[in-house]
C-alpha atoms as a PDB file:
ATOM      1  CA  UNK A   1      13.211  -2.643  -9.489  1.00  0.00           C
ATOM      2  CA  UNK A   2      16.202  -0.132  -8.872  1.00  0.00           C
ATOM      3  CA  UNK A   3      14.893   3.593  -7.470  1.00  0.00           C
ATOM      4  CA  UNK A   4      17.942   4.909  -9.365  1.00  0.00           C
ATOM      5  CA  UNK A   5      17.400   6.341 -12.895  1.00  0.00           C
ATOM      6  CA  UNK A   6      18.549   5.109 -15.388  1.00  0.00           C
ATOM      7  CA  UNK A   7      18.063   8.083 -18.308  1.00  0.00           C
ATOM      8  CA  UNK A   8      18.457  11.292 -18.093  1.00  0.00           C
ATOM      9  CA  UNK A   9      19.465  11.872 -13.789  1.00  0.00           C
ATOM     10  CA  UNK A  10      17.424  15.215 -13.820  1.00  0.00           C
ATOM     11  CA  UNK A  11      14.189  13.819 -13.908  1.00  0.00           C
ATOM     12  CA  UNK A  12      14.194  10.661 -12.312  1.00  0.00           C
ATOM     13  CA  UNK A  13      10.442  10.990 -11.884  1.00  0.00           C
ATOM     14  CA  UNK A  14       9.801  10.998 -15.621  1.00  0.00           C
ATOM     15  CA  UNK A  15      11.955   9.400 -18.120  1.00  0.00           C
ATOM     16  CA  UNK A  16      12.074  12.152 -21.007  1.00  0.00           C
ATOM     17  CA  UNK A  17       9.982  11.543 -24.522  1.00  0.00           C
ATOM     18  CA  UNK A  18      11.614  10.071 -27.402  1.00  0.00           C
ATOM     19  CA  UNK A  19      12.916  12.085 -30.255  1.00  0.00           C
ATOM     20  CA  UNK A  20      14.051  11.904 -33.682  1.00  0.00           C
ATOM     21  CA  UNK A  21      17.298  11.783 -32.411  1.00  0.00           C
ATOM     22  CA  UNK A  22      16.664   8.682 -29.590  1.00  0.00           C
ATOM     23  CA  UNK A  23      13.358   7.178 -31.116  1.00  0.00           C
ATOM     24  CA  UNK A  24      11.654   4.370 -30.037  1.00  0.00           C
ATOM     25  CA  UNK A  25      11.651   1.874 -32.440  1.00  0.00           C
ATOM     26  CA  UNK A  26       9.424  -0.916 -33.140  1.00  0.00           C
ATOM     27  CA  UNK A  27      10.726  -4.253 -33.985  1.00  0.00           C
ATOM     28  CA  UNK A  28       7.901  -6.408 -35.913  1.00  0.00           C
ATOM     29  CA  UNK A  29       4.720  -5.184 -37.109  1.00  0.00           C
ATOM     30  CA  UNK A  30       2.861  -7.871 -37.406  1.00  0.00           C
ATOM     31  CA  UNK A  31      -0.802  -8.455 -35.480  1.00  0.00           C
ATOM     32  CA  UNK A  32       0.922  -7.161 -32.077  1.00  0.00           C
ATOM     33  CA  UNK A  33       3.525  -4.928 -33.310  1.00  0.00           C
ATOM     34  CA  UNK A  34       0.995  -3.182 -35.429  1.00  0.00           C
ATOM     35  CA  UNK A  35      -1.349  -3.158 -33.036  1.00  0.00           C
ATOM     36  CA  UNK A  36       0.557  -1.056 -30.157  1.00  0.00           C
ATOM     37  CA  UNK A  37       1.819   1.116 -32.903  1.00  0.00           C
ATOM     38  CA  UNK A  38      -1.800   2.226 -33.541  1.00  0.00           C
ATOM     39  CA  UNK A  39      -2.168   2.338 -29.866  1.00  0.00           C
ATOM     40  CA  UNK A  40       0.685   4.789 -29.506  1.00  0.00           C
ATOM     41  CA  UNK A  41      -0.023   6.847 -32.219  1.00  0.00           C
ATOM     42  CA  UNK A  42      -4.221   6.887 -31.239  1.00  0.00           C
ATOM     43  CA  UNK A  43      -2.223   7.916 -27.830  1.00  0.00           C
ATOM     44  CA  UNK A  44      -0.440  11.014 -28.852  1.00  0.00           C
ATOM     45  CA  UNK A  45       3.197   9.690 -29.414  1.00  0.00           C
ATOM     46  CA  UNK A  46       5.013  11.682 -31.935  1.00  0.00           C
ATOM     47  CA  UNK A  47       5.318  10.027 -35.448  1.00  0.00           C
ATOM     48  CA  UNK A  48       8.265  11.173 -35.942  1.00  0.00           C
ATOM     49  CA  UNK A  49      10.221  10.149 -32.930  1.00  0.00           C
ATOM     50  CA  UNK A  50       8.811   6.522 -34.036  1.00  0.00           C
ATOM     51  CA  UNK A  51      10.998   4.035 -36.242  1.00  0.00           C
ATOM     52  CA  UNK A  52       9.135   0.806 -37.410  1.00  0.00           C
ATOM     53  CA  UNK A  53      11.668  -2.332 -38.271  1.00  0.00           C
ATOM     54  CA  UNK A  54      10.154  -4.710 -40.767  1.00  0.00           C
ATOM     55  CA  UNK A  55      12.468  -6.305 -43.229  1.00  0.00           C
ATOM     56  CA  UNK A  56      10.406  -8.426 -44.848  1.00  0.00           C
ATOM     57  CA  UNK A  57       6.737  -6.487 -44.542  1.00  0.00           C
ATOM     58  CA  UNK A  58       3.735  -7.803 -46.400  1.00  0.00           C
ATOM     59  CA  UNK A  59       0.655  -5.242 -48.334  1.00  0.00           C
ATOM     60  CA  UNK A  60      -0.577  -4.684 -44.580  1.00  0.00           C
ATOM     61  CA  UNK A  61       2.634  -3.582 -43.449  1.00  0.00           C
ATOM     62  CA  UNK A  62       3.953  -1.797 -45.965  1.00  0.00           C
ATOM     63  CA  UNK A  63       0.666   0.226 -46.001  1.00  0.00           C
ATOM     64  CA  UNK A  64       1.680   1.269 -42.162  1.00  0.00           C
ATOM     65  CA  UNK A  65       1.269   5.494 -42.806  1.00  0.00           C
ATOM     66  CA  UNK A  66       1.156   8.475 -40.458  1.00  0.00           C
ATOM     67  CA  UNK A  67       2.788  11.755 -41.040  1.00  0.00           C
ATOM     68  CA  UNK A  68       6.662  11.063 -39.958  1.00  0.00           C
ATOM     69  CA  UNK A  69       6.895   7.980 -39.267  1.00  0.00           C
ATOM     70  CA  UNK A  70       9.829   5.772 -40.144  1.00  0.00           C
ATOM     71  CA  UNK A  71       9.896   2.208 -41.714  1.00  0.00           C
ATOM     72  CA  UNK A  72      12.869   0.969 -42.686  1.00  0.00           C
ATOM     73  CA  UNK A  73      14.440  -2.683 -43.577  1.00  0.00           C
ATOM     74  CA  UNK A  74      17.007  -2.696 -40.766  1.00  0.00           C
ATOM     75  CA  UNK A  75      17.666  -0.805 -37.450  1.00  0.00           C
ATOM     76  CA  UNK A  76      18.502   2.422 -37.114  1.00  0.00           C
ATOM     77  CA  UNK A  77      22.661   2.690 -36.723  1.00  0.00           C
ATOM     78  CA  UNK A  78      22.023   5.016 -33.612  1.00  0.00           C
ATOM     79  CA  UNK A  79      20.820   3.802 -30.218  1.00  0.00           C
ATOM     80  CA  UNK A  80      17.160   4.409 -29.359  1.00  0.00           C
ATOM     81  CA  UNK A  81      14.986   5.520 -26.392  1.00  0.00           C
ATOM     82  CA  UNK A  82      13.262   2.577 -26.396  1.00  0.00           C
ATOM     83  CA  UNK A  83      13.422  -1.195 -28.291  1.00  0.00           C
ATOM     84  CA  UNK A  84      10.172  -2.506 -28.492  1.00  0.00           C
ATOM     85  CA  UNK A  85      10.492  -6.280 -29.816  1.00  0.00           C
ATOM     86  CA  UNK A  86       7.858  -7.646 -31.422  1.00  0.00           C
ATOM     87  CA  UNK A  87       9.058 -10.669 -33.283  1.00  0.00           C
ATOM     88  CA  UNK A  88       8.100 -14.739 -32.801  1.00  0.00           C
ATOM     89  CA  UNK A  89      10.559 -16.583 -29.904  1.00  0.00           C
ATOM     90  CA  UNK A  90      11.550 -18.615 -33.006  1.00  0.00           C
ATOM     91  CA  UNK A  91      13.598 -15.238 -34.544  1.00  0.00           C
ATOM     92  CA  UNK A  92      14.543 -13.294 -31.616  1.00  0.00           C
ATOM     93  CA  UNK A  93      18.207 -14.907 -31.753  1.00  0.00           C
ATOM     94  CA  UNK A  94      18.371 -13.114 -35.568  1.00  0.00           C
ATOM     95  CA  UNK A  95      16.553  -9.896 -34.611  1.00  0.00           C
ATOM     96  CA  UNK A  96      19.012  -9.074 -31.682  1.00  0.00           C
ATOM     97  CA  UNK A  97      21.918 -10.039 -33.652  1.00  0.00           C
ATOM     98  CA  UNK A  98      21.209  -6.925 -35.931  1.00  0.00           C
ATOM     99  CA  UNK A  99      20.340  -4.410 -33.421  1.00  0.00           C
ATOM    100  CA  UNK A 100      24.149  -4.479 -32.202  1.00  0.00           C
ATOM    101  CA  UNK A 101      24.233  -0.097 -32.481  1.00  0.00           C
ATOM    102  CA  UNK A 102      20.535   0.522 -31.255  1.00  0.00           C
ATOM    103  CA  UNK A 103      20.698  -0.197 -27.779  1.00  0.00           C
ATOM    104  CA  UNK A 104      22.886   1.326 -25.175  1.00  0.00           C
ATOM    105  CA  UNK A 105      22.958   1.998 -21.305  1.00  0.00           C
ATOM    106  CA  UNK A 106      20.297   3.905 -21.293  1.00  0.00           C
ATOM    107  CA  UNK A 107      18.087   2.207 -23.872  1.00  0.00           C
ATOM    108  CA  UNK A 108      14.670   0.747 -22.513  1.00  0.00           C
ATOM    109  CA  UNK A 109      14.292  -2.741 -23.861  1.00  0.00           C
ATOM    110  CA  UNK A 110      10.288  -4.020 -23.608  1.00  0.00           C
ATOM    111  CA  UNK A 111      10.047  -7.704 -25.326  1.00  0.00           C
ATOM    112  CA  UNK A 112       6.676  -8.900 -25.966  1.00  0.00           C
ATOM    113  CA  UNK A 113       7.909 -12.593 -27.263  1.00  0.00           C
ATOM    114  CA  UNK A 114       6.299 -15.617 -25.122  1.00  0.00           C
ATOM    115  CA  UNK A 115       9.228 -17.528 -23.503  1.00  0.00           C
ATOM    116  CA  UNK A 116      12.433 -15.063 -23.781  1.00  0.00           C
ATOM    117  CA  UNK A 117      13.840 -14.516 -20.614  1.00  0.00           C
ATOM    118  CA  UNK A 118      15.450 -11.187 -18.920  1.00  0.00           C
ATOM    119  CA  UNK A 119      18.582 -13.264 -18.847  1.00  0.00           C
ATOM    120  CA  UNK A 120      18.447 -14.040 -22.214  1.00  0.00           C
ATOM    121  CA  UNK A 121      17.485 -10.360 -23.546  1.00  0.00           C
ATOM    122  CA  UNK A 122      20.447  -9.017 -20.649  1.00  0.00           C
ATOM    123  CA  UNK A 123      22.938 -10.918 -23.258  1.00  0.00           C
ATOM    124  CA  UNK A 124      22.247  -8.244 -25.581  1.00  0.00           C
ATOM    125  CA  UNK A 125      20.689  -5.210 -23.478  1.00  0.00           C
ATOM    126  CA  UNK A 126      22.842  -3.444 -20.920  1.00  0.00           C
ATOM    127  CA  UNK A 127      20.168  -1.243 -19.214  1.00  0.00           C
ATOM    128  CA  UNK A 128      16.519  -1.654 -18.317  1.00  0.00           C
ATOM    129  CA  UNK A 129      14.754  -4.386 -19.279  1.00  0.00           C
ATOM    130  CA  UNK A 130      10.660  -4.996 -19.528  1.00  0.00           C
ATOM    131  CA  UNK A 131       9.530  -8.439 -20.440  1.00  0.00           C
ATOM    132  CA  UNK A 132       6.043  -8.583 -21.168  1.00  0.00           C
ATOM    133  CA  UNK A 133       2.723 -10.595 -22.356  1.00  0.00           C
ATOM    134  CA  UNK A 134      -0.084  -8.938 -24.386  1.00  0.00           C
ATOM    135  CA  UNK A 135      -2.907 -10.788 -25.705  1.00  0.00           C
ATOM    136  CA  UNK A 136      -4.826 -10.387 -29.124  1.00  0.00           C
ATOM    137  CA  UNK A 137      -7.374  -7.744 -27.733  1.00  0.00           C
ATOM    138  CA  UNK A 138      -5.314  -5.491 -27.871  1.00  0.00           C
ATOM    139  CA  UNK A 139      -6.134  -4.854 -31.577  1.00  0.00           C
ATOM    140  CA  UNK A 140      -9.432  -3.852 -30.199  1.00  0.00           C
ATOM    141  CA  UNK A 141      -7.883  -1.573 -27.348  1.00  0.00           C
ATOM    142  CA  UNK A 142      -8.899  -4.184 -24.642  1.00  0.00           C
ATOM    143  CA  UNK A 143      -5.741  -6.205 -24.343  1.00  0.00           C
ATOM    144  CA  UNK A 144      -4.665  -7.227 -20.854  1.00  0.00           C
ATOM    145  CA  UNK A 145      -0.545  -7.316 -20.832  1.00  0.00           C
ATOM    146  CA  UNK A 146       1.296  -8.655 -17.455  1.00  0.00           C
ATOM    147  CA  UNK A 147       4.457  -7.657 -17.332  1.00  0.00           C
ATOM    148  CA  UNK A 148       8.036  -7.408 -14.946  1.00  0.00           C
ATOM    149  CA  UNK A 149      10.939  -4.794 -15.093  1.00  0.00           C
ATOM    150  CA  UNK A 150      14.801  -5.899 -14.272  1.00  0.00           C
ATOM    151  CA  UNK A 151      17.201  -2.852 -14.028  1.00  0.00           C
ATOM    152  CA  UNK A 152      14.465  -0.544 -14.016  1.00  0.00           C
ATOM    153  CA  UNK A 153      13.964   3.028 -12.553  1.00  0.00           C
ATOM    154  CA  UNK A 154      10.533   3.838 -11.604  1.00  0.00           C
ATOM    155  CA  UNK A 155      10.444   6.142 -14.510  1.00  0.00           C
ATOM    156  CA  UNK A 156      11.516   3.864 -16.839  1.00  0.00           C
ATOM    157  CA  UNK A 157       8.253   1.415 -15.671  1.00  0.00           C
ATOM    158  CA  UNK A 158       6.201   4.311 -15.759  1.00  0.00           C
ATOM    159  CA  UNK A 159       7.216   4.943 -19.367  1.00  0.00           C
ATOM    160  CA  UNK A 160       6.783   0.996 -20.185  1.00  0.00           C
ATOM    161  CA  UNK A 161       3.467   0.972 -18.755  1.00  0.00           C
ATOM    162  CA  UNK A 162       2.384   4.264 -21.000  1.00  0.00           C
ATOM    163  CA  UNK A 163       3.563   2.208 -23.927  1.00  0.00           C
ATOM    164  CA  UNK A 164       1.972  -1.140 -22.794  1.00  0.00           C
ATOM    165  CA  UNK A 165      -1.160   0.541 -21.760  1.00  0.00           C
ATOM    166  CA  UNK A 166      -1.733   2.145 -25.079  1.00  0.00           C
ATOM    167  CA  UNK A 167      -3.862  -1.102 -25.749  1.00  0.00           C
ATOM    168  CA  UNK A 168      -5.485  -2.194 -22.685  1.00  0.00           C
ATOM    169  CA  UNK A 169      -4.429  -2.227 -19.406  1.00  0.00           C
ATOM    170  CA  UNK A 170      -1.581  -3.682 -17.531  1.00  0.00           C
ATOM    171  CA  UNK A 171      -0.356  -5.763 -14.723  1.00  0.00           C
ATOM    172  CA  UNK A 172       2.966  -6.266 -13.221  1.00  0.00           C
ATOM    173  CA  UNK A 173       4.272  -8.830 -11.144  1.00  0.00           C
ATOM    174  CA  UNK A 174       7.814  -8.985  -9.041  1.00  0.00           C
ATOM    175  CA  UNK A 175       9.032 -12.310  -9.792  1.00  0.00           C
ATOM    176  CA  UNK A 176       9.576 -13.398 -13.583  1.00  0.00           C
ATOM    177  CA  UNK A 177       8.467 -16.888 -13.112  1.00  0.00           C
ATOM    178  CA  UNK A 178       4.608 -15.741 -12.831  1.00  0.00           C
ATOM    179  CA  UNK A 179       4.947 -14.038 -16.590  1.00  0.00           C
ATOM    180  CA  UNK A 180       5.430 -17.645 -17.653  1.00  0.00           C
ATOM    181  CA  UNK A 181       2.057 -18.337 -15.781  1.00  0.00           C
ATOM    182  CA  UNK A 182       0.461 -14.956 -17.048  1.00  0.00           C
ATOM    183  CA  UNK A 183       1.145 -16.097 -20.591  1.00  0.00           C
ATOM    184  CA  UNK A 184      -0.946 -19.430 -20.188  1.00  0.00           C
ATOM    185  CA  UNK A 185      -3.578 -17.194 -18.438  1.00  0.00           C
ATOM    186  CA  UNK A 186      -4.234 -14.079 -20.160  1.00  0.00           C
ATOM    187  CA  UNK A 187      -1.552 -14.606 -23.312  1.00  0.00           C
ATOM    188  CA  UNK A 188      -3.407 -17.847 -24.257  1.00  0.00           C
ATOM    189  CA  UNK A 189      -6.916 -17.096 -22.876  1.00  0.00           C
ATOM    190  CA  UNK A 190      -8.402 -15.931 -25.611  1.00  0.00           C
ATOM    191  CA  UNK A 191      -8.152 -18.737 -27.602  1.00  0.00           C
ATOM    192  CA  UNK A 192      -9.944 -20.659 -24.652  1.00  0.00           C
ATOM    193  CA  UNK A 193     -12.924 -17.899 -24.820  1.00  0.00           C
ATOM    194  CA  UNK A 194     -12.855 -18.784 -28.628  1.00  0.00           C
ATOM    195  CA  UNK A 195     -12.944 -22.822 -28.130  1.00  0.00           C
ATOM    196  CA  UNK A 196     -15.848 -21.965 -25.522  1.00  0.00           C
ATOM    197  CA  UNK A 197     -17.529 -20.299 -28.386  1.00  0.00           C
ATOM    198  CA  UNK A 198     -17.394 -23.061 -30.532  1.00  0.00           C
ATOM    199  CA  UNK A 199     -18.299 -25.842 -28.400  1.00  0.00           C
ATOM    200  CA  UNK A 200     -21.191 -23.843 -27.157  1.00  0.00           C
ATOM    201  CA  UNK A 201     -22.411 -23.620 -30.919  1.00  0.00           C
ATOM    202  CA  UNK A 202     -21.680 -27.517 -31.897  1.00  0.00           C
ATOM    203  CA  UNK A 203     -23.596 -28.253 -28.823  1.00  0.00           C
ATOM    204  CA  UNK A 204     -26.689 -26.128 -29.556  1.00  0.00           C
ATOM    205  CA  UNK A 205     -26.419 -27.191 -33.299  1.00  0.00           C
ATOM    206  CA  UNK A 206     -26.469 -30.950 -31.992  1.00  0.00           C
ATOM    207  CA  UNK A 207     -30.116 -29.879 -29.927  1.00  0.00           C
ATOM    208  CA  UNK A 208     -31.069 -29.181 -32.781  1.00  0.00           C
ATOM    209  CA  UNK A 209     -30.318 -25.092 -33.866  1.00  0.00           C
ATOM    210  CA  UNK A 210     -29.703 -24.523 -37.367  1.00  0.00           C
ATOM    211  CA  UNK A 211     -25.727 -24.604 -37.442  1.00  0.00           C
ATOM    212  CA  UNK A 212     -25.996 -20.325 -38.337  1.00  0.00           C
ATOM    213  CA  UNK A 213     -28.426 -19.495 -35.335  1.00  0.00           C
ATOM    214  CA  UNK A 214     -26.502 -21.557 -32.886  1.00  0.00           C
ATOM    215  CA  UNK A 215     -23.181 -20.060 -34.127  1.00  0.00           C
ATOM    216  CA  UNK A 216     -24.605 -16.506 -33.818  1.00  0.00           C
ATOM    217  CA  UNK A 217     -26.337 -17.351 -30.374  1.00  0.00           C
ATOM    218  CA  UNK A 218     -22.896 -18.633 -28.884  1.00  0.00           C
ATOM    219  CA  UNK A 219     -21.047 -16.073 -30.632  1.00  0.00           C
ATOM    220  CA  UNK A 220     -23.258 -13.309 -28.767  1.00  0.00           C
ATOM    221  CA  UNK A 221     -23.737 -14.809 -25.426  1.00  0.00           C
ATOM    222  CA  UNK A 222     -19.956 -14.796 -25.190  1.00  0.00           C
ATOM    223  CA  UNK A 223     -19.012 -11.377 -26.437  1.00  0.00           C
ATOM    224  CA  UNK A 224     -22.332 -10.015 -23.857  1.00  0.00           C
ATOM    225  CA  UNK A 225     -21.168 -11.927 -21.340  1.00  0.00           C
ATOM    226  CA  UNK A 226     -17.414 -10.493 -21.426  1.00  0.00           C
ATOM    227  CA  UNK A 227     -18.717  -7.243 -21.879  1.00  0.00           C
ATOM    228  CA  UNK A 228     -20.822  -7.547 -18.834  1.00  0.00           C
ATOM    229  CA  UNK A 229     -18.019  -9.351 -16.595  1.00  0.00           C
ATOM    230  CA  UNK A 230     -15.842  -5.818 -17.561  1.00  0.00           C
ATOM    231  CA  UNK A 231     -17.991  -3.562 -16.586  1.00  0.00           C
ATOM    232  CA  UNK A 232     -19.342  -4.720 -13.825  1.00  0.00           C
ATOM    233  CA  UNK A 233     -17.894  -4.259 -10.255  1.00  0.00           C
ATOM    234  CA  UNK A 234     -19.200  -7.626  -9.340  1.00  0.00           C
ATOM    235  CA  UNK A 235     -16.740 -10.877  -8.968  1.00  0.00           C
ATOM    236  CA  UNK A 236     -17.294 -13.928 -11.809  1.00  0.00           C
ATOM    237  CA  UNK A 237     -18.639 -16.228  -8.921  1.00  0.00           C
ATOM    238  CA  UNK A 238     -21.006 -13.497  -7.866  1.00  0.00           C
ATOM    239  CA  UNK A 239     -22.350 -13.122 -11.735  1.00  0.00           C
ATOM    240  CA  UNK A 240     -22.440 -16.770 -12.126  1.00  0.00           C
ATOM    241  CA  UNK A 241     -24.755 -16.910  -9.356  1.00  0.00           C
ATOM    242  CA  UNK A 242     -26.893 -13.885 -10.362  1.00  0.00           C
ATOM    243  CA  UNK A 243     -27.897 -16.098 -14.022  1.00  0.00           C
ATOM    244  CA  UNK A 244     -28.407 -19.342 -11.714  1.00  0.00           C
ATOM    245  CA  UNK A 245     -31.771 -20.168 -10.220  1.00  0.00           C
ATOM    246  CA  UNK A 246     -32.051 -23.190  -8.131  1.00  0.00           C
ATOM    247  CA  UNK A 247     -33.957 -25.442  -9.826  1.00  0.00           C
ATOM    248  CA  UNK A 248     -33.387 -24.011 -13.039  1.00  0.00           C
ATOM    249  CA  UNK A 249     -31.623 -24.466 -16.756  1.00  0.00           C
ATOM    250  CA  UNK A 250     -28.534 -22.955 -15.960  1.00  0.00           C
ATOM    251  CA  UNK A 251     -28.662 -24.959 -12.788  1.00  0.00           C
ATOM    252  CA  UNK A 252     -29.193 -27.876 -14.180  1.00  0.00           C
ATOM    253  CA  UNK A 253     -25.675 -26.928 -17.314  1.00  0.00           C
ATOM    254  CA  UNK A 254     -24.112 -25.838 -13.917  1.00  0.00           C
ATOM    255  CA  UNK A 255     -23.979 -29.397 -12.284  1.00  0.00           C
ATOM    256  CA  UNK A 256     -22.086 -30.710 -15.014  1.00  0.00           C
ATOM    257  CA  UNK A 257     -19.555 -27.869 -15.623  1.00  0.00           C
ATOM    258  CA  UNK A 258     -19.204 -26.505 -11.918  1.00  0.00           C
ATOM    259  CA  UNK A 259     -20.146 -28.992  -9.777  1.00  0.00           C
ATOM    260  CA  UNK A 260     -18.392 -31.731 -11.057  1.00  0.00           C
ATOM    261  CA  UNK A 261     -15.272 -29.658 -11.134  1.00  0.00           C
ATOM    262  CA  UNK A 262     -14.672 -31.043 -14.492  1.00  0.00           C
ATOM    263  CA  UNK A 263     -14.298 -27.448 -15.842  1.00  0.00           C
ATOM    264  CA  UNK A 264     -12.112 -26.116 -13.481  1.00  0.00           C
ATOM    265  CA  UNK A 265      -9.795 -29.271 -13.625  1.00  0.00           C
ATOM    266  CA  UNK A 266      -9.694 -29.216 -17.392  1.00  0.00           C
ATOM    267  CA  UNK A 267      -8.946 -25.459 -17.259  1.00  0.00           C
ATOM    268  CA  UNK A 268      -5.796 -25.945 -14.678  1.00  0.00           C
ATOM    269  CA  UNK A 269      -4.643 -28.814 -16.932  1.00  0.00           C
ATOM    270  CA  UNK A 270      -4.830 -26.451 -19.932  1.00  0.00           C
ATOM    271  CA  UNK A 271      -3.187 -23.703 -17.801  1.00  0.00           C
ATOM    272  CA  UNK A 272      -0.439 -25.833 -16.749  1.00  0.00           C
ATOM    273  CA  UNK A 273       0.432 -27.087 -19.988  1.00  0.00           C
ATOM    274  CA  UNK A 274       0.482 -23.324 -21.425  1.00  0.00           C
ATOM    275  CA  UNK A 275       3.053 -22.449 -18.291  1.00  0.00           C
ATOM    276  CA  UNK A 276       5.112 -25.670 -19.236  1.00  0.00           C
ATOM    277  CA  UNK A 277       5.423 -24.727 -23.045  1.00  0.00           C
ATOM    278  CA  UNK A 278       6.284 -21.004 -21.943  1.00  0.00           C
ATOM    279  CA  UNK A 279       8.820 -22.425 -20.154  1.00  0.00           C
ATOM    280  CA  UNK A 280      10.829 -24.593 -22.393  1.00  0.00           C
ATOM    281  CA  UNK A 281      10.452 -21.814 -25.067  1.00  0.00           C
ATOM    282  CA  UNK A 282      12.692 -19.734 -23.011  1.00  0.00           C
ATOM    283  CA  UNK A 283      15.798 -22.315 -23.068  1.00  0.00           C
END
């Protein structure tokens, strides 16, 4: 990351706000998109210095309200503060092709799509780019985004982390090949939390639970078990052992899932083949 700023020279420290003039502008508001936008605006940002893109939005989206705020059909003919893209790897060819006048020099581009690469988004964006990886909690507020800065004054991550952060917290890495990595682990992960879930139901319904009580009891011991692992200052391993006693049931589940390293072996697998896909999406 460059120590030079890149917007506005007299205040490298703190890149200024966005304005009606040089909004930032949100490109997709669909589960992520929307989400952040309700982060930012639950965070203070100005409605009015924000401009939503959504050609094609659905009741949800169209129903996107707050005193000020912009949606419009196509980009905004001016360049903006900051180009938030929000729109499937599939489309981002089509999206960038018609935001030819909203990005300049000194525009901030932050692209949440799995698998686009800073090279790829530098054939359209001249100044700082942020490529990052949010994950679905962020609808809740507890999203965990990794993310790396190319071009970038310190002021201009600062600014991308603000915007990031308005839905959970962050984490950025120096080399661009571990976002591929972070999107199998944290992008992905929640869908492995939610398979958990559901095996841990079908396996208490096949004991013998009525289908509804195992379902809730999996449900629960998941979501208390995540809440617990975030608020603790203890290490997983340490909280794993804290539930475990020798001899016991958990023990006993323990030896097949731990001890056999099947778990942990099926997990890198999954991992690995997350990373791989992120990969060869960015071609």
């Amino acid at each position: 990351m460059s120590g030079e700023a890149t917007f506005e020279d007299a205040a490298p420290a703190r890149r200024v706000e966005p304005s009606p003039a040089r909004p930032l502008v949100l490109v997709g508001a669909g589960k992520m998109g929307g989400a952040l936008l309700e982060g930012w605006l639950a965070a203070g940002f100005d409605p009015r210095a924000l401009v939503v893109v959504e050609p094609s939005p659905d009741p949800e989206q169209a129903a996107l309200t707050a005193p000020g705020l912009t949606v419009v059909a196509e980009p905004p003919r001016r360049p903006a503060h900051t180009l938030v893209l929000a729109v499937k790897p599939q489309v981002m060819d089509e999206a960038l092709s018609a935001l030819g006048q909203a990005a300049d020099e000194r525009t901030l581009v932050v692209s949440i799509a799995a698998g686009i690469t800073i090279a790829r988004l530098g054939e359209f964006a001249s100044g700082p780019i942020v490529r990052a990886i949010p994950n679905t909690p962020a609808a809740i507020g507890e999203g965990m985004t990794a993310a790396v800065a190319a071009g970038a004054s310190e002021a201009d991550v600062a600014f991308a982390d603000r915007l990031l952060g308005a839905v959970g917290r962050v984490a950025w890495v120096e080399d661009e090949a571990l976002i591929d990595v972070a999107t199998a682990v944290c992008g992905s992960g929640p869908a492995y939390v939610f398979h958990l879930a559901e095996a841990l139901a079908s396996a208490g319904a096949a004991e013998g639970l009525p289908p509804d009580v195992a379902a809730m009891l999996a449900r629960q011991t998941v979501v208390g078990a995540g809440a617990l692992l975030g608020r603790s200052a203890l290490d997983p391993a340490t909280l794993r052992r804290n539930v475990t006693s020798p001899g016991g049931t958990t023990a006993a589940a323990l030896c097949v899932l731990a001890d056999t390293g099947a778990l942990t072996e099926l997990m890198t697998r999954a991992v690995h083949a997350a990373t791989v896909r992120s990969r060869e999406l960015g071609r």
